[in-house]
Protein backbone atom coordinates (compact mmCIF):
# COMPACT_ATOMS: atom_id res chain seq x y z
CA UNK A 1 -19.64 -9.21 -13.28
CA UNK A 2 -16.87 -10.26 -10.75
CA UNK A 3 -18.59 -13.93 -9.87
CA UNK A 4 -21.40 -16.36 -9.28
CA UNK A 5 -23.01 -17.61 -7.20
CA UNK A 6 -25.12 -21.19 -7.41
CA UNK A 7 -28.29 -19.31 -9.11
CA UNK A 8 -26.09 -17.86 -11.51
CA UNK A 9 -27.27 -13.91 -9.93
CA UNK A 10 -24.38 -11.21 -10.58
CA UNK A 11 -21.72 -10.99 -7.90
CA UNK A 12 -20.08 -7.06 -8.03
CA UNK A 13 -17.74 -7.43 -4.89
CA UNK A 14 -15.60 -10.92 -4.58
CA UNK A 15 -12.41 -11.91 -2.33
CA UNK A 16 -9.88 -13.60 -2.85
CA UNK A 17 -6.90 -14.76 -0.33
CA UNK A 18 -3.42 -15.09 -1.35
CA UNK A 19 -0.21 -16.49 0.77
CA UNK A 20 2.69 -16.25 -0.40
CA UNK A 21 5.40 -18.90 0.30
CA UNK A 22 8.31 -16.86 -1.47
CA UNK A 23 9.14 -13.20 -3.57
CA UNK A 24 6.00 -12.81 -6.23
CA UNK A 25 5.92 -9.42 -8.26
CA UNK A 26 2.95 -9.46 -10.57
CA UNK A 27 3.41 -7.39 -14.01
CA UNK A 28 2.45 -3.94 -14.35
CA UNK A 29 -1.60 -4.30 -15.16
CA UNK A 30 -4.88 -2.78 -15.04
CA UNK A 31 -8.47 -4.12 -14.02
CA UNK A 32 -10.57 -2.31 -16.98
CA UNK A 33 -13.54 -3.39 -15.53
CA UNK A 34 -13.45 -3.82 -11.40
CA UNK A 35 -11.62 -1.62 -8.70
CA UNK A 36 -9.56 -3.50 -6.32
CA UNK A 37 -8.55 -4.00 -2.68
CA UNK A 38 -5.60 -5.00 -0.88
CA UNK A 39 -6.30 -5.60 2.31
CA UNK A 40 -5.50 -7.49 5.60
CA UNK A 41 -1.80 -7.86 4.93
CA UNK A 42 0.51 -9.80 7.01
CA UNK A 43 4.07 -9.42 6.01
CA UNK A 44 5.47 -7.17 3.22
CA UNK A 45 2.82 -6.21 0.37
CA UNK A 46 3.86 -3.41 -1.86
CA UNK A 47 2.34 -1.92 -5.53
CA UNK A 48 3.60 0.69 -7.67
CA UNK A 49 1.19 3.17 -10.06
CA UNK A 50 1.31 6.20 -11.58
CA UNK A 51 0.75 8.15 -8.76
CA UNK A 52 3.20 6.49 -6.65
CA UNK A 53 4.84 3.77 -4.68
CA UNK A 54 2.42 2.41 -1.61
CA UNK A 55 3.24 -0.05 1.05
CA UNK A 56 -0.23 -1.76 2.60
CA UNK A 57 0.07 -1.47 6.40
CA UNK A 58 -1.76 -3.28 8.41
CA UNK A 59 -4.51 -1.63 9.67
CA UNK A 60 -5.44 -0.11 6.74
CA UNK A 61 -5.63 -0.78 2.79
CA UNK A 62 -5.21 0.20 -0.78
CA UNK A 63 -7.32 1.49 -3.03
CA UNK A 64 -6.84 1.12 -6.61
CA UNK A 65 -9.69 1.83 -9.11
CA UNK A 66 -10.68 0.56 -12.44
CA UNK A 67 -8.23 1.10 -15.17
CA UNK A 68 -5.34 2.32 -12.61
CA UNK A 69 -2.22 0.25 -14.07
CA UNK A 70 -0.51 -1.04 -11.10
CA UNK A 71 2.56 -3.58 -10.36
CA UNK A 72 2.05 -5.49 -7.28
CA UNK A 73 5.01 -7.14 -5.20
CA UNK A 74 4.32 -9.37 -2.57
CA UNK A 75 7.33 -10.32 -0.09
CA UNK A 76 8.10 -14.42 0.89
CA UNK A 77 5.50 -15.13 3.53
CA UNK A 78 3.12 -12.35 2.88
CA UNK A 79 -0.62 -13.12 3.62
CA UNK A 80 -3.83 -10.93 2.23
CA UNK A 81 -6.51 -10.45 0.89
CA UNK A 82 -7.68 -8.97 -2.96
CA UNK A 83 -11.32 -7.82 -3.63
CA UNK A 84 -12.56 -6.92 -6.75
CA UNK A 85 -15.20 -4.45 -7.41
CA UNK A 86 -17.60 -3.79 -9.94
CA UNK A 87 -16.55 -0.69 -11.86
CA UNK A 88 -20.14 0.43 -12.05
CA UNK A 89 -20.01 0.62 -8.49
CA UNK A 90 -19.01 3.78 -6.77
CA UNK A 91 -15.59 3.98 -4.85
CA UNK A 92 -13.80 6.04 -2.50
CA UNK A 93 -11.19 7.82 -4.72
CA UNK A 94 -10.64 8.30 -8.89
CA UNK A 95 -7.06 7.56 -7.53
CA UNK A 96 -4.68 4.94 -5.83
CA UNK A 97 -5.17 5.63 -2.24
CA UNK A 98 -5.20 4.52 1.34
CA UNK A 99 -8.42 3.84 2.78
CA UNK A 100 -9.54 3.08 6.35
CA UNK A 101 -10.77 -0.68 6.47
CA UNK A 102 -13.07 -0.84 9.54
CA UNK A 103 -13.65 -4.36 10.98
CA UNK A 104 -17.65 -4.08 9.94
CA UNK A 105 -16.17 -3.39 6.43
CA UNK A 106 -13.74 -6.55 6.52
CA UNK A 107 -16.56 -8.77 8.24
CA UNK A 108 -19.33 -7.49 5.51
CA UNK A 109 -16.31 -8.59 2.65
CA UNK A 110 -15.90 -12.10 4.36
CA UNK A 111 -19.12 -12.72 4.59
CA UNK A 112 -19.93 -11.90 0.56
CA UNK A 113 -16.85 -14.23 -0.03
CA UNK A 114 -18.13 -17.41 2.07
CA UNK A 115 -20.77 -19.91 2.05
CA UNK A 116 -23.34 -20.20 2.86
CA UNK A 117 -23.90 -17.47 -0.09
CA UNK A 118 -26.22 -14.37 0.83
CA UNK A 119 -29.17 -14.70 -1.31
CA UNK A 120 -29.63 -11.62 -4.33
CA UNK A 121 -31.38 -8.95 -2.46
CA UNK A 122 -29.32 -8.93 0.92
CA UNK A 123 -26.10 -9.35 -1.33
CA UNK A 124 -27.05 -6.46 -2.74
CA UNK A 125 -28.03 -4.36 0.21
CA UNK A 126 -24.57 -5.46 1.81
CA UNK A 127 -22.17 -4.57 -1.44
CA UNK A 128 -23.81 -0.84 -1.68
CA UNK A 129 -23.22 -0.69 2.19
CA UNK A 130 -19.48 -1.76 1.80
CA UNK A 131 -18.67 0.77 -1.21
CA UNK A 132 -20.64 3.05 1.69
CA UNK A 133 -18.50 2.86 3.95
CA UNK A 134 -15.22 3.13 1.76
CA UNK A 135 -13.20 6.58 3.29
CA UNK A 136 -9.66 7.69 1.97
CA UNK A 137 -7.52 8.10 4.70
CA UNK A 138 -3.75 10.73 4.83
CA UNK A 139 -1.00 8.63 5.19
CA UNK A 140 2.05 10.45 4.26
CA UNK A 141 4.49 7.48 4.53
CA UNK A 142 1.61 5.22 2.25
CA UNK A 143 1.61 7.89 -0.96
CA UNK A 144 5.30 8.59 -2.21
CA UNK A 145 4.82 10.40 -5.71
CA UNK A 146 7.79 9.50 -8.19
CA UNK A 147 9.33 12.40 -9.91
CA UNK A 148 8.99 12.37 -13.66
CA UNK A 149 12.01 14.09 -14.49
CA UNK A 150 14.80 12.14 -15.51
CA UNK A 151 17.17 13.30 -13.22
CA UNK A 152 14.90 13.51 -9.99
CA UNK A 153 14.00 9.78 -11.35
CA UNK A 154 17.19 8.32 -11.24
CA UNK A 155 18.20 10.25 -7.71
CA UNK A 156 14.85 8.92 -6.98
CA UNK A 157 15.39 5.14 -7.86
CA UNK A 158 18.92 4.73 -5.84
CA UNK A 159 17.45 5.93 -2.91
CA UNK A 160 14.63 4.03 -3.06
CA UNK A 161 17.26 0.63 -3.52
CA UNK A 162 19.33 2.28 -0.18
CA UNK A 163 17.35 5.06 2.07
CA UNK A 164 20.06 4.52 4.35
CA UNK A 165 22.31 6.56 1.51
CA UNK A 166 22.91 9.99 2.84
CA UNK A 167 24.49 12.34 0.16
CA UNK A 168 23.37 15.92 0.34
CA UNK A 169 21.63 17.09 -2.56
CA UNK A 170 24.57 18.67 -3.80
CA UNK A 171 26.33 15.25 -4.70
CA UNK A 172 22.99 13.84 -5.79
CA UNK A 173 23.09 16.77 -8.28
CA UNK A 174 27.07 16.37 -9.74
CA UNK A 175 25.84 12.33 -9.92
CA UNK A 176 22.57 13.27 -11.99
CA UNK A 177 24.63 16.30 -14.43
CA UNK A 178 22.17 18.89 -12.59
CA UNK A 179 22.76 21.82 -9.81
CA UNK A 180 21.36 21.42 -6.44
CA UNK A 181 19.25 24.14 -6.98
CA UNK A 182 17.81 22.86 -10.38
CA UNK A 183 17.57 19.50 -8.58
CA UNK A 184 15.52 21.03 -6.03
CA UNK A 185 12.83 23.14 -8.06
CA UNK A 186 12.88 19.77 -10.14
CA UNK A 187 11.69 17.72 -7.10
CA UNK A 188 9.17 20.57 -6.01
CA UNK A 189 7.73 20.68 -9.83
CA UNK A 190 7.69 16.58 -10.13
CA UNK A 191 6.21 15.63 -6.57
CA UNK A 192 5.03 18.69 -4.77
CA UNK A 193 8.06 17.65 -2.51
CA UNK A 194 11.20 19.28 -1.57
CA UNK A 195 14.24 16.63 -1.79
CA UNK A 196 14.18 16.28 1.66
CA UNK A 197 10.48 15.73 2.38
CA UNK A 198 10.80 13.34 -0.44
CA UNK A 199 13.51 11.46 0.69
CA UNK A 200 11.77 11.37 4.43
CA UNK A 201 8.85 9.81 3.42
CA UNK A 202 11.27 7.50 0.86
CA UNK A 203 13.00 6.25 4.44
CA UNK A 204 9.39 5.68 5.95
CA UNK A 205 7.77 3.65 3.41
CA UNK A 206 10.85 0.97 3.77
CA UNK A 207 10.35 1.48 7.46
CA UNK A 208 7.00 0.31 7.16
CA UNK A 209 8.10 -3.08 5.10
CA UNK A 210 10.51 -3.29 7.27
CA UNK A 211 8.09 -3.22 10.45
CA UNK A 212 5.72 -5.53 8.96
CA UNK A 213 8.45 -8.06 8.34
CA UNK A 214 8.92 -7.76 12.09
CA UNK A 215 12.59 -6.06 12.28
CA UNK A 216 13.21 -3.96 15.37
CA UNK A 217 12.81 -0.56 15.38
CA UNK A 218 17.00 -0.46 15.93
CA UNK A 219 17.60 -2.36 12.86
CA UNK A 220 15.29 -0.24 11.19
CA UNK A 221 16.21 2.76 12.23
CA UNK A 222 19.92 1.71 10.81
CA UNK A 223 18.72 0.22 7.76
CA UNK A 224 16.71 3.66 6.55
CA UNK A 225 19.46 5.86 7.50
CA UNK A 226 18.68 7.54 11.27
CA UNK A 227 22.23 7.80 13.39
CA UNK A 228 19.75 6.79 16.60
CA UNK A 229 16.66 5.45 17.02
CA UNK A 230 15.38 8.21 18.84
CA UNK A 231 15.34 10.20 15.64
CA UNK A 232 13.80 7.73 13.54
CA UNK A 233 10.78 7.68 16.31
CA UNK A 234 10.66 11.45 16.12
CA UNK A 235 10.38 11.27 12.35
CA UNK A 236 8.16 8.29 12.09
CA UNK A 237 5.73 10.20 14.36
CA UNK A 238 5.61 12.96 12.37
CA UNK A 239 4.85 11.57 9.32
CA UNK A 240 2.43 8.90 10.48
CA UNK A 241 0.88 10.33 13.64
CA UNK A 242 2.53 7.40 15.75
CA UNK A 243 5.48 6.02 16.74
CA UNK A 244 6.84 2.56 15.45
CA UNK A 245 6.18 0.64 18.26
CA UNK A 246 2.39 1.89 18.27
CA UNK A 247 2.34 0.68 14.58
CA UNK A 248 3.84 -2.50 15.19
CA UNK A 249 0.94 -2.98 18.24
CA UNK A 250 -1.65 -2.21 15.86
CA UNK A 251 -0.89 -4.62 13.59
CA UNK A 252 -3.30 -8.01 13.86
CA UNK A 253 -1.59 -11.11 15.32
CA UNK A 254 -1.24 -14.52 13.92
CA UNK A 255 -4.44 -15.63 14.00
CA UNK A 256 -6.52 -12.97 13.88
CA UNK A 257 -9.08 -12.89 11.69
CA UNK A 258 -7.76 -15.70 9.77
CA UNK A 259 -10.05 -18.61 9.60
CA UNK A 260 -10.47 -18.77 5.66
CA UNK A 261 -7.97 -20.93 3.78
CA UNK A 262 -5.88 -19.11 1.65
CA UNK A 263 -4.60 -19.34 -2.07
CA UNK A 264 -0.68 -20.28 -2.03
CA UNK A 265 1.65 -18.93 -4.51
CA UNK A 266 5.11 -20.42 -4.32
């Protein structure tokens, strides 16, 4: 049971909203008993599981089912939402995920969360129609796989803390004690990756923080490690099927379906 309502009837899908007025990383967890849903995130939202690192764009959301341990970080100034699922409910994906989050998906959530409450049988009909609806979307730049391996790991981990960092695999492998061609099968093996895909899709997952925290696609393009910006457009469209400035337009604007108050974390 994820709530109540005033005739004490079982609630499977609640909402909750979250702002956050600085930094908040939330321990590495699990929900043994609901999925969850980050969703509607303004600003930088971020969670780490075992199947990878995920930044929450905009337009979309993340998936993360019951019993998936996860470690949520939440940037100073970040707004969304969290909705918790039943576990006996079906979802989208036995894995962490992207999933498309239509607006008749976010108005059916918003209206479960507010008063005046939806009595038992249309609550019902409504929370088997959201879980309906629930599609897994391909977002290369959302799913970044860490390597296992502790030597892809660690070349993994610096360039996560500086994409910008350009060393050829080569040095990455005399840092690490490993050849460049070990290093290489090693990052194949661990992420279904070669380094460079890896590290590409590395550079666009701080891109997209980086976005959402409304930098400009110069700085960003610096700050992830493109020479020009022109490149970094080339290579942001290739791995998310549009260019920055077409993410940035699709994100929603202050305002924007934003009428609930919403918890504050300082």
């Amino acid at each position: 049971m994820i709530g109540q309502d005033g005739d004490d009837e079982k609630w499977r899908i609640d909402t909750t909203d979250f702002a956050v007025a600085q930094t908040v990383e939330w321990e590495r967890h699990a929900h043994e008993h609901a999925h969850e849903i980050l969703w509607g995130c303004r600003g930088t939202l971020t969670a780490a599981t075992d199947d990878g690192f995920f930044a929450v764009p905009h337009a979309l959301a993340l998936w993360i089912p019951a019993g998936v341990h996860h470690q949520v970080t939440a940037a100073s100034g970040t707004r969304f939402r969290c909705t918790y699922i039943d576990s006996a409910l079906s979802g989208p994906s036995p894995h962490a995920t992207a999933i498309a989050m239509p607006e008749l998906v976010q108005s059916l959530l918003e209206r479960l969360a507010d008063p005046p409450y939806l009595a038992p049988t249309p609550r019902t009909h409504a929370e088997n129609l959201v879980t309906s609806l629930l599609e897994p979307v391909e977002v290369a730049s959302v799913d970044l796989r860490m390597p296992r391996d502790v030597r892809t790991k660690a070349v993994a981990e610096r360039i996560l803390a500086n994409p910008a960092d350009d060393q050829s695999i080569e040095d990455w492998g005399y840092a690490v004690g490993s050849s460049a061609r070990n290093l290489s099968r090693l990052f194949v093996a661990d992420t279904g990756l070669s380094f460079a895909q890896w590290r590409t899709r590395a550079r666009m997952r701080r891109a997209v923080e980086l976005l959402a925290a409304d930098h400009s696609v110069t700085s960003v393009a610096a700050r992830v490690g493109y020479a020009s910006p022109s490149a970094f457009v080339q290579a942001f469209r290739r791995e998310l099927g549009r260019t920055p400035g077409e993410y940035v337009a699709a994100r929603p604007r202050a305002g924007d379906r934003d009428t609930r108050p919403a918890r504050d974390i300082a």
